[in-house]
PDB file of N, CA and C in Angstrom:
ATOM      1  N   UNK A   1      29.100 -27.175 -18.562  1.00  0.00           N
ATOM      2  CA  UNK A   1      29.028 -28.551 -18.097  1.00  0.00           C
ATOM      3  C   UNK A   1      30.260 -29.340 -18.546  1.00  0.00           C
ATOM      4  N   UNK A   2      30.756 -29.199 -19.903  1.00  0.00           N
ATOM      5  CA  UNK A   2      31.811 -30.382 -20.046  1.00  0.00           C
ATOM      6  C   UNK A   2      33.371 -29.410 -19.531  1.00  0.00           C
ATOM      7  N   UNK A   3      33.508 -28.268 -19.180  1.00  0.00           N
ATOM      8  CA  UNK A   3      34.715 -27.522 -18.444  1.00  0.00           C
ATOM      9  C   UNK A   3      34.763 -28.492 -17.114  1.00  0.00           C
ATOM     10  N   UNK A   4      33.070 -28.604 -16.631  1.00  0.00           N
ATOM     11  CA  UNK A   4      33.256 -29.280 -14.913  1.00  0.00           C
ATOM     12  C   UNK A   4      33.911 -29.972 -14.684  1.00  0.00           C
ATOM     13  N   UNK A   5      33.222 -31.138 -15.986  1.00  0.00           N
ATOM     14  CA  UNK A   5      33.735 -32.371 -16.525  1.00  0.00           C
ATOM     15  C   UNK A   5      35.079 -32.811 -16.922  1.00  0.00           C
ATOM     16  N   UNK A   6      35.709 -31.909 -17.244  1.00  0.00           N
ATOM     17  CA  UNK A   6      37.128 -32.051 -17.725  1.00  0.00           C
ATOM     18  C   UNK A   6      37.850 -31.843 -16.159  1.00  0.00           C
ATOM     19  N   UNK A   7      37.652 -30.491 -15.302  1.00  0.00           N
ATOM     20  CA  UNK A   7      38.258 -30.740 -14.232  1.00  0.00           C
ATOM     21  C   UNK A   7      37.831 -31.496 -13.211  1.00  0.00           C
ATOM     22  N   UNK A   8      37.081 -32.334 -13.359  1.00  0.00           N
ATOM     23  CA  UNK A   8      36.704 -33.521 -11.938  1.00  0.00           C
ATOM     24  C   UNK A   8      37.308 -34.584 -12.809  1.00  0.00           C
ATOM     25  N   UNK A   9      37.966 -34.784 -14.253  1.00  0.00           N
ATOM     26  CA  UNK A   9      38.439 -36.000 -15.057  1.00  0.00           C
ATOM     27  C   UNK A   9      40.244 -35.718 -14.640  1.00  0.00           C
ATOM     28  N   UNK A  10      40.582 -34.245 -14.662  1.00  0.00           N
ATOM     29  CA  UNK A  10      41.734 -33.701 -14.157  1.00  0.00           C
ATOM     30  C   UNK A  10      41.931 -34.242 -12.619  1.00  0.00           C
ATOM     31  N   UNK A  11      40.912 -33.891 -11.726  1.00  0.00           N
ATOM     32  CA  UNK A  11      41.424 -34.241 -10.206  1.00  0.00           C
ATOM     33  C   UNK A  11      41.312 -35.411  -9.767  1.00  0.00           C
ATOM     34  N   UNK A  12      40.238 -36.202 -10.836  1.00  0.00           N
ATOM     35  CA  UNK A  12      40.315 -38.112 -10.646  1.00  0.00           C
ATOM     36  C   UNK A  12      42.012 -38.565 -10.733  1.00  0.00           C
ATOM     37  N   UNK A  13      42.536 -37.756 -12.198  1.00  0.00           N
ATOM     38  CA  UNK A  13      43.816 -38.081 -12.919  1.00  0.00           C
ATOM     39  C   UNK A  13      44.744 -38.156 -11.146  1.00  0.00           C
ATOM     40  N   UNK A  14      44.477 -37.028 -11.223  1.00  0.00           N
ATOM     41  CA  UNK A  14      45.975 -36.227 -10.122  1.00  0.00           C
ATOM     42  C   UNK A  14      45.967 -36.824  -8.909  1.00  0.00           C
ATOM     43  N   UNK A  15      44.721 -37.455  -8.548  1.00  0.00           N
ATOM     44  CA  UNK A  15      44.653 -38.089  -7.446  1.00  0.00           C
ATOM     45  C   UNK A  15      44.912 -39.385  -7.160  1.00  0.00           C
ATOM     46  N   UNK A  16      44.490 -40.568  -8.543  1.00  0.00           N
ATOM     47  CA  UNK A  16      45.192 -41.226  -8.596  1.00  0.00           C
ATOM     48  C   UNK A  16      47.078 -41.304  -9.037  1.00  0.00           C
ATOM     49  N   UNK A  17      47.268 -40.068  -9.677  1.00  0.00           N
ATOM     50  CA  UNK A  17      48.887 -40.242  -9.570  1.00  0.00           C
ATOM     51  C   UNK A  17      49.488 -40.502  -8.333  1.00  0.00           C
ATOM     52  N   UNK A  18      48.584 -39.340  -7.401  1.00  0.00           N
ATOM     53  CA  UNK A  18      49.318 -39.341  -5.868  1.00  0.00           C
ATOM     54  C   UNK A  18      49.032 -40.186  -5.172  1.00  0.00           C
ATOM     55  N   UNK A  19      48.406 -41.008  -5.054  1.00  0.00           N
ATOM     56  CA  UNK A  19      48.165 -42.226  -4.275  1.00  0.00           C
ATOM     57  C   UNK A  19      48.780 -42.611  -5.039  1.00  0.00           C
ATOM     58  N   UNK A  20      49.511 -43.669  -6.170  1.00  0.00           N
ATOM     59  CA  UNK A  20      50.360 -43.969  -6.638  1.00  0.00           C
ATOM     60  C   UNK A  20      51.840 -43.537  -6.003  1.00  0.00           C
ATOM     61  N   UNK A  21      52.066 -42.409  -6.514  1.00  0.00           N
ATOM     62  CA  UNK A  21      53.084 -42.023  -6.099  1.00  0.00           C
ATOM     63  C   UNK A  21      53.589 -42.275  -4.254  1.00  0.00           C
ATOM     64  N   UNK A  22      52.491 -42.134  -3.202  1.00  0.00           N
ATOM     65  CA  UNK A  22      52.825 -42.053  -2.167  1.00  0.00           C
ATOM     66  C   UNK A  22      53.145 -43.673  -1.649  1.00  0.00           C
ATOM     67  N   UNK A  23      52.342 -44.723  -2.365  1.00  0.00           N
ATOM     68  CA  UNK A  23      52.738 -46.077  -1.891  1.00  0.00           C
ATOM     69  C   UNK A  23      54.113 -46.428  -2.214  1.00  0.00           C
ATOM     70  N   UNK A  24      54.776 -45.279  -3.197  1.00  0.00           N
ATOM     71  CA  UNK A  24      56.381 -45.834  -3.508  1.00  0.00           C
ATOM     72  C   UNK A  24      57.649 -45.064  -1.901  1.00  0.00           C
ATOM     73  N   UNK A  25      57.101 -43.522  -1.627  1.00  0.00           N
ATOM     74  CA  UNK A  25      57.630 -43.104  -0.803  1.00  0.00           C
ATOM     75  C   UNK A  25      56.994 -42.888   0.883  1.00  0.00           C
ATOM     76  N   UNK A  26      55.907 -43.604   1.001  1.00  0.00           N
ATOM     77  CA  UNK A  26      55.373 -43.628   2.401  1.00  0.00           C
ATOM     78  C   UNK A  26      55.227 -44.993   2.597  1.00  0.00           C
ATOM     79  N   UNK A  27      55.064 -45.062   4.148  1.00  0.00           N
ATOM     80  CA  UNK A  27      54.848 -46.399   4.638  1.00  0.00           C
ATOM     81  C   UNK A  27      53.995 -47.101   4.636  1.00  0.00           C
ATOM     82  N   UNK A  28      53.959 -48.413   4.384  1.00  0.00           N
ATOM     83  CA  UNK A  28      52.582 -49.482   3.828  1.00  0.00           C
ATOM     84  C   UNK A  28      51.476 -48.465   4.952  1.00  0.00           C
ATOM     85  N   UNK A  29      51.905 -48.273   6.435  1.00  0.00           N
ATOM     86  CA  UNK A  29      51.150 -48.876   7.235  1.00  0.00           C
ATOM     87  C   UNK A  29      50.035 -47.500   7.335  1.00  0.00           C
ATOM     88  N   UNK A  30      50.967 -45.861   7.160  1.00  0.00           N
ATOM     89  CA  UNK A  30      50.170 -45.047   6.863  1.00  0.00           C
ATOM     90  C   UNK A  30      49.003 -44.935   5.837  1.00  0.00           C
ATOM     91  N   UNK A  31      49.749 -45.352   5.012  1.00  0.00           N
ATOM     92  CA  UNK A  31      48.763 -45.557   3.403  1.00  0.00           C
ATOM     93  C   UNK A  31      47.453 -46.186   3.580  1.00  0.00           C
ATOM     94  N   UNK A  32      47.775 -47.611   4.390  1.00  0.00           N
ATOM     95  CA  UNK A  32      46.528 -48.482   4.575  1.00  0.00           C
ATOM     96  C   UNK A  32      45.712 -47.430   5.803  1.00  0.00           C
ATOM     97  N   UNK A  33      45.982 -46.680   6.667  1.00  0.00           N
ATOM     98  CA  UNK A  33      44.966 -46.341   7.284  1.00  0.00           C
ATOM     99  C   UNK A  33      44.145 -45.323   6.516  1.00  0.00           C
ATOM    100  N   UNK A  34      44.669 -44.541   5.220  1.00  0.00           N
ATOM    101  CA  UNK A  34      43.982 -43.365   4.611  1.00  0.00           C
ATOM    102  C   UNK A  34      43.052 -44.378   3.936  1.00  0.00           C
ATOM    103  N   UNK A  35      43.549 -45.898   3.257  1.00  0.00           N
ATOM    104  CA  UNK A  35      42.361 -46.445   2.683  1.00  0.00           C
ATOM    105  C   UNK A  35      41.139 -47.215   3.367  1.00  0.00           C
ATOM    106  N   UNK A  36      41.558 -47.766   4.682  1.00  0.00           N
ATOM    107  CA  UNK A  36      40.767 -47.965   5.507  1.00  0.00           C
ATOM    108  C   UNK A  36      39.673 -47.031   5.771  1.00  0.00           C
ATOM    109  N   UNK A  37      40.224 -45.566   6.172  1.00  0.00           N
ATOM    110  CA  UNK A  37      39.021 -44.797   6.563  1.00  0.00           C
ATOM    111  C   UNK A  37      38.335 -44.299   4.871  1.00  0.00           C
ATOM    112  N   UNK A  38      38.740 -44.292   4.171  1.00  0.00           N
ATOM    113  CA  UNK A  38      37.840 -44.173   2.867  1.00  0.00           C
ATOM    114  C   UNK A  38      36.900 -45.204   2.562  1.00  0.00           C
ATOM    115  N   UNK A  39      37.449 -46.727   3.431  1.00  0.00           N
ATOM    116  CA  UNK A  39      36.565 -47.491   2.922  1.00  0.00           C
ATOM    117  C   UNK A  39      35.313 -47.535   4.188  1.00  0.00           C
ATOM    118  N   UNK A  40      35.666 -47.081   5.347  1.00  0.00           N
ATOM    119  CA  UNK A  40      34.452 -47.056   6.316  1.00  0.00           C
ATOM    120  C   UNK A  40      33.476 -45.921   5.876  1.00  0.00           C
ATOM    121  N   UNK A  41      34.174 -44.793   5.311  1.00  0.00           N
ATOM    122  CA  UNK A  41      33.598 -43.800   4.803  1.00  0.00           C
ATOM    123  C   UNK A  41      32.535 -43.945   3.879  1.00  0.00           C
ATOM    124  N   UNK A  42      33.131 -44.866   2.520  1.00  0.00           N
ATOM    125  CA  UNK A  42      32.252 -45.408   1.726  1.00  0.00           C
ATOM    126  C   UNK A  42      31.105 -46.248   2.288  1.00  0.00           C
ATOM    127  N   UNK A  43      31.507 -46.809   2.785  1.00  0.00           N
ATOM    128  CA  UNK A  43      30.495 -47.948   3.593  1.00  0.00           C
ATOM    129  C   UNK A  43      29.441 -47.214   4.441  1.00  0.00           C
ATOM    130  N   UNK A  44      30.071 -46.735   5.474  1.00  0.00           N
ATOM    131  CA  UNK A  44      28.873 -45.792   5.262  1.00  0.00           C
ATOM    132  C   UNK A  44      27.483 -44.799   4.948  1.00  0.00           C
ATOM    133  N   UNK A  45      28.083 -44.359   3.738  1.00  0.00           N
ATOM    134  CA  UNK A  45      27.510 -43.231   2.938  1.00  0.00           C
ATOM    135  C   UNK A  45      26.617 -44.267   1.961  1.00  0.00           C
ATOM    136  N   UNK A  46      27.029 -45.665   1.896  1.00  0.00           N
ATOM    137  CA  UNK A  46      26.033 -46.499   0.853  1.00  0.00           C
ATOM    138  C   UNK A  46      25.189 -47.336   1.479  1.00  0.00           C
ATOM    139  N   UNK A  47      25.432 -47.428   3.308  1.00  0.00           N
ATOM    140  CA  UNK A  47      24.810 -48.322   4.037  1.00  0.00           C
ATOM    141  C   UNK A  47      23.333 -46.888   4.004  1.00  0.00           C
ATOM    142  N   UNK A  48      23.502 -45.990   4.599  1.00  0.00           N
ATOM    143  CA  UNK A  48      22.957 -45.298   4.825  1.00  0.00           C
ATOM    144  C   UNK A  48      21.553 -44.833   4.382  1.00  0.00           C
ATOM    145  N   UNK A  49      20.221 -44.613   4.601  1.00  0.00           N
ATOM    146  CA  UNK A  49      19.275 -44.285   3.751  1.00  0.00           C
ATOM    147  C   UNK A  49      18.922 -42.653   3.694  1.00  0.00           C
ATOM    148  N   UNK A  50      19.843 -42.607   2.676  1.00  0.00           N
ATOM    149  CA  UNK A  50      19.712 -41.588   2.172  1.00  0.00           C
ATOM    150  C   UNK A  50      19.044 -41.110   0.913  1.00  0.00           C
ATOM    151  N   UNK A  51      19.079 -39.896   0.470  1.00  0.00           N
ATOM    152  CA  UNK A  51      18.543 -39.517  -0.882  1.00  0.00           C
ATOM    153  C   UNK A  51      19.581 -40.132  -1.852  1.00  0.00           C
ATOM    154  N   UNK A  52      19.134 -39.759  -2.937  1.00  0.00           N
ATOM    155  CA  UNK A  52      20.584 -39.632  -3.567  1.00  0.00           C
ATOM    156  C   UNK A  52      21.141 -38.662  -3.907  1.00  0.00           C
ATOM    157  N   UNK A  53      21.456 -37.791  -3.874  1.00  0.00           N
ATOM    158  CA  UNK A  53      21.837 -36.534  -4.011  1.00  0.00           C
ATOM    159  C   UNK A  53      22.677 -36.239  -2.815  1.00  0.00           C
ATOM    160  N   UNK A  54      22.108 -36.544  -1.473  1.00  0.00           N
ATOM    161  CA  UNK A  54      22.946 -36.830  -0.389  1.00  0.00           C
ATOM    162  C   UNK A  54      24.144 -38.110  -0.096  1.00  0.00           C
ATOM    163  N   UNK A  55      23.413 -39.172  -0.858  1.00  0.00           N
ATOM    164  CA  UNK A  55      24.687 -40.211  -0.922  1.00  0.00           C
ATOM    165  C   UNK A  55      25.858 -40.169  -1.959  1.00  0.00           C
ATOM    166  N   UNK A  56      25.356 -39.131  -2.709  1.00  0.00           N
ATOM    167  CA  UNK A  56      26.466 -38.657  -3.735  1.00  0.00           C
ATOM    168  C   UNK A  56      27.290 -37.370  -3.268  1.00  0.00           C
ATOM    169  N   UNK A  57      26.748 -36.529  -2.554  1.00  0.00           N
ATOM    170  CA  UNK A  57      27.762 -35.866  -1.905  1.00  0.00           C
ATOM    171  C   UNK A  57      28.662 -36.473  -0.415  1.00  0.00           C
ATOM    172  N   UNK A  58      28.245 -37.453   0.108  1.00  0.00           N
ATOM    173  CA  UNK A  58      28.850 -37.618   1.432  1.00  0.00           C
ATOM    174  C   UNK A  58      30.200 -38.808   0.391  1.00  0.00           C
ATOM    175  N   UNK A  59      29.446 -39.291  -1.101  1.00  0.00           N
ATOM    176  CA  UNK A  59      30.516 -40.166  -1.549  1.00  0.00           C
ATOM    177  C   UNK A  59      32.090 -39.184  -1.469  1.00  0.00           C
ATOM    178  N   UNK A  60      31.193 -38.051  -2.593  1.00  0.00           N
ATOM    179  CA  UNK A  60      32.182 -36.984  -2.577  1.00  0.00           C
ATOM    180  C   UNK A  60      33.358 -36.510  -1.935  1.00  0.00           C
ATOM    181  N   UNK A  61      32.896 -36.373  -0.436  1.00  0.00           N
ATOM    182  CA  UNK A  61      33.552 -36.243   0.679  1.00  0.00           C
ATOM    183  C   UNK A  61      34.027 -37.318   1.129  1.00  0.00           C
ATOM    184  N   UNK A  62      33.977 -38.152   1.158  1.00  0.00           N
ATOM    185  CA  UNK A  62      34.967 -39.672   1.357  1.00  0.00           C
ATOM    186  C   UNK A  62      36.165 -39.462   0.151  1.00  0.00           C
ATOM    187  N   UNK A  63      36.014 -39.070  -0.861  1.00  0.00           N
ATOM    188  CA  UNK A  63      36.908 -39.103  -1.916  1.00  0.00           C
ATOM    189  C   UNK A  63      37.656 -38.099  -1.496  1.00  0.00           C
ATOM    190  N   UNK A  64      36.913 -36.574  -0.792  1.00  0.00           N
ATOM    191  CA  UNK A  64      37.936 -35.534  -0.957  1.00  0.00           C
ATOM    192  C   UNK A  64      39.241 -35.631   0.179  1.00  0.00           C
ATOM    193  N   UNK A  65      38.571 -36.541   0.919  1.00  0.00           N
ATOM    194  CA  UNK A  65      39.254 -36.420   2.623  1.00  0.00           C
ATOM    195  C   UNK A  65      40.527 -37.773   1.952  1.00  0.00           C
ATOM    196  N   UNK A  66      39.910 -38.522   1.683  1.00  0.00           N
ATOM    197  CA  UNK A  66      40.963 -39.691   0.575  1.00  0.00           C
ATOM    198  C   UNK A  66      42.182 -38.804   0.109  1.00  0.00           C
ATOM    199  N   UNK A  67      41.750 -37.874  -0.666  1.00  0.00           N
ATOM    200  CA  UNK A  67      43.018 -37.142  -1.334  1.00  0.00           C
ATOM    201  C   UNK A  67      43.568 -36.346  -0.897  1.00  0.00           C
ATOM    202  N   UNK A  68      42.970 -35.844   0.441  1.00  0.00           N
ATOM    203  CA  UNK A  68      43.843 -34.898   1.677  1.00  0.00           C
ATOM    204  C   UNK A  68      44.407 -36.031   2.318  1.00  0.00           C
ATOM    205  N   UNK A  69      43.963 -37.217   2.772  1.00  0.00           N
ATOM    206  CA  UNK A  69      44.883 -37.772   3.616  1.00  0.00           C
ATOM    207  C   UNK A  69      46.102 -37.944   2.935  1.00  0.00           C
ATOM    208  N   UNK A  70      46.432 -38.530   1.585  1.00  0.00           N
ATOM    209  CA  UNK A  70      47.150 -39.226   1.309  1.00  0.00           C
ATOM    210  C   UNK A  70      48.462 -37.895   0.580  1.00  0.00           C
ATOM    211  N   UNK A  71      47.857 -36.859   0.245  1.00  0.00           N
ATOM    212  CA  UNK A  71      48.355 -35.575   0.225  1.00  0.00           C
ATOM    213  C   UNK A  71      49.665 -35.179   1.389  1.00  0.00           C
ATOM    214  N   UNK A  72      48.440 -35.519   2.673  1.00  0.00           N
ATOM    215  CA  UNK A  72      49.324 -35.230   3.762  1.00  0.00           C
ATOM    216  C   UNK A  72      50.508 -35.741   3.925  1.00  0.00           C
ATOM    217  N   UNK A  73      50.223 -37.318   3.291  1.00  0.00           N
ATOM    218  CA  UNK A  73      51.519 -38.149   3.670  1.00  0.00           C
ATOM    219  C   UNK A  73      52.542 -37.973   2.986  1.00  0.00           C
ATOM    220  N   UNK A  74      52.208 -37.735   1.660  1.00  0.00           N
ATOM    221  CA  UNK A  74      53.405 -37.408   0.761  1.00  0.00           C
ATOM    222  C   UNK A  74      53.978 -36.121   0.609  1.00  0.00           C
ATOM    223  N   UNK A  75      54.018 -35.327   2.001  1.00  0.00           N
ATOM    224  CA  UNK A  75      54.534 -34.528   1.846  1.00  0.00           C
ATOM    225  C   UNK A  75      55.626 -34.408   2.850  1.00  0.00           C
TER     226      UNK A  75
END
């Protein structure tokens, strides 16, 4: 349990570096659409009546697609 813990504290880290990093070398306008759809995403997944167990994985997946979009851009 605390190995999990250390690497989901690792990919929080790395993910906020890169979103960091990409608002210095990508364009406002790309950036804002990866946070836009994270935030419909979120919105979503909390409007939604769900379990919780299900609103914690669809959070999940708003976060993971977050760090592929913005992945994409900075590359």
């Amino acid at each position: 349990m605390k190995t999990i813990s250390i690497v989901l504290i690792g990919l929080l880290s790395l993910t906020l570096m890169l979103s960091s990093a990409t608002m210095v070398f990508a364009s406002p306008a790309d950036v804002d659409g990866c946070y836009d759809n994270h935030q419909r995403c979120t919105e979503r997944a909390l409007m939604g009546d769900y379990g919780f167990i299900k609103t914690t994985l669809m959070l999940t997946a708003c976060d993971v697609a977050l760090f592929s979009c913005v992945v994409a851009i900075s590359i």
